[in-house]
N, C-alpha and C. Protein backbone atom coordinates (compact mmCIF):
# COMPACT_ATOMS: atom_id res chain seq x y z
N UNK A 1 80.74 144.98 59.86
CA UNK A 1 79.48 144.42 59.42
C UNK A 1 79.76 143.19 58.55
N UNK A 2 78.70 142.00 58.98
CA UNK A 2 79.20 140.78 58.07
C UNK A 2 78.45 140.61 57.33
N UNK A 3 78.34 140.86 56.05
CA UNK A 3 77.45 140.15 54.94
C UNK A 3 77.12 139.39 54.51
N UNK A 4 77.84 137.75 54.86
CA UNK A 4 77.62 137.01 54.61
C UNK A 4 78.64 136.58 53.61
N UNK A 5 77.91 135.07 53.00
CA UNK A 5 79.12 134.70 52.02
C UNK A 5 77.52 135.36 50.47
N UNK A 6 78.60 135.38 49.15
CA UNK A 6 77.75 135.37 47.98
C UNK A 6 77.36 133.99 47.77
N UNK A 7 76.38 134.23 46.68
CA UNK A 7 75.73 132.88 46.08
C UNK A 7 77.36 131.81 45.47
N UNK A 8 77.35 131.20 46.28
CA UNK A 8 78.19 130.55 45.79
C UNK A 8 78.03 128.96 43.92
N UNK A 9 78.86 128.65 43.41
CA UNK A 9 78.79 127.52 42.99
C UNK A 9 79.11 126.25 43.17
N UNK A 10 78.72 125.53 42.90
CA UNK A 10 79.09 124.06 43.66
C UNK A 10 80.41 124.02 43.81
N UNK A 11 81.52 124.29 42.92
CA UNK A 11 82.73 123.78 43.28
C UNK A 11 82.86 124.91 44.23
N UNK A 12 82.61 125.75 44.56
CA UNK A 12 83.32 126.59 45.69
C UNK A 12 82.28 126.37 46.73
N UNK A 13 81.16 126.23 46.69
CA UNK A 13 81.07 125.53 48.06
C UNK A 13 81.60 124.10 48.46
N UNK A 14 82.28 123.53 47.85
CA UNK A 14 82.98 121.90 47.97
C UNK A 14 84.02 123.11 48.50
N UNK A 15 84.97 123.65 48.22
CA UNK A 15 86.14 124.41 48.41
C UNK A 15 85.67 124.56 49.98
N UNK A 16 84.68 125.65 50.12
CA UNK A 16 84.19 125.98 51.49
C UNK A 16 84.07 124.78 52.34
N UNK A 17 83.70 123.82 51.97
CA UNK A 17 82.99 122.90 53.19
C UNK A 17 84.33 122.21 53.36
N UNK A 18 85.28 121.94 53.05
CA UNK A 18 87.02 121.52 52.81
C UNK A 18 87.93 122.49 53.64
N UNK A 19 87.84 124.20 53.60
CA UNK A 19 88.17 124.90 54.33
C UNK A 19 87.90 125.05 55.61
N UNK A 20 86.58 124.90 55.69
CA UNK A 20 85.87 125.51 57.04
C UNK A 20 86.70 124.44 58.28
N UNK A 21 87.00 123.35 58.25
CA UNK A 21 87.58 122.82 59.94
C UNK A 21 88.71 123.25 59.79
N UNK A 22 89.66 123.32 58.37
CA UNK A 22 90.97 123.79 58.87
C UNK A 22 91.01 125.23 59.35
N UNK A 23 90.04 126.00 58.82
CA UNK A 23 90.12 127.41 59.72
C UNK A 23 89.68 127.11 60.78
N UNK A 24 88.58 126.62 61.64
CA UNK A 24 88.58 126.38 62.77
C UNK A 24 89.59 126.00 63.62
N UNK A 25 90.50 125.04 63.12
CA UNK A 25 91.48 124.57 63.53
C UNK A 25 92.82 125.64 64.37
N UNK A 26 92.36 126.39 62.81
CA UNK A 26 93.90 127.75 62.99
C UNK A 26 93.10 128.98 64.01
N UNK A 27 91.97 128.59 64.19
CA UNK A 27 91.42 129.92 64.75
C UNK A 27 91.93 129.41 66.40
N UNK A 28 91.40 128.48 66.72
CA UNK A 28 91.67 127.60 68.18
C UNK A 28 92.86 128.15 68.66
N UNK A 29 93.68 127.68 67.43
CA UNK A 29 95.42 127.38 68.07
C UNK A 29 95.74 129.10 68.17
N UNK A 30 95.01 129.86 67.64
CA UNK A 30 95.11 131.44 67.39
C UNK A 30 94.53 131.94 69.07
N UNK A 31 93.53 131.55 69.18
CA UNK A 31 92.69 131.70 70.34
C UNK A 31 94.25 131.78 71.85
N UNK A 32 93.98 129.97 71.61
CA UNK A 32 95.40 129.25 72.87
C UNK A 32 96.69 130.15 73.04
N UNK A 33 97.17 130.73 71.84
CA UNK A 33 98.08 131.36 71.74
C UNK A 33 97.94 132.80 72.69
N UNK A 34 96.79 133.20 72.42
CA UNK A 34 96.73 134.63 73.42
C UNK A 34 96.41 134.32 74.45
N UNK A 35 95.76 133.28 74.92
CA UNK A 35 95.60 132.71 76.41
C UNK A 35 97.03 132.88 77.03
N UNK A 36 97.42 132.08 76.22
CA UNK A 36 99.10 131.78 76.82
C UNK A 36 100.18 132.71 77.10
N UNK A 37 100.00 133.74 76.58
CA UNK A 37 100.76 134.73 76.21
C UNK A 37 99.85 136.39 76.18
């Protein structure tokens, strides 16, 4: 079950919005990897 994120504060949503493509990034290459293999 996903709950969501908490009420965040500004600096951690700056943190979040900074994180979010590099996890996308690692999720992809995570993805390709089981394709491949």
């Amino acid at each position: 079950k996903n709950l969501g994120l908490p009420k965040l504060n500004a600096y951690e949503q700056e943190l979040l919005k900074k994180a979010i493509p590099e996890l996308k990034k690692n999720i992809q290459k995570g993805e390709e990897f089981v394709k491949k293999n």
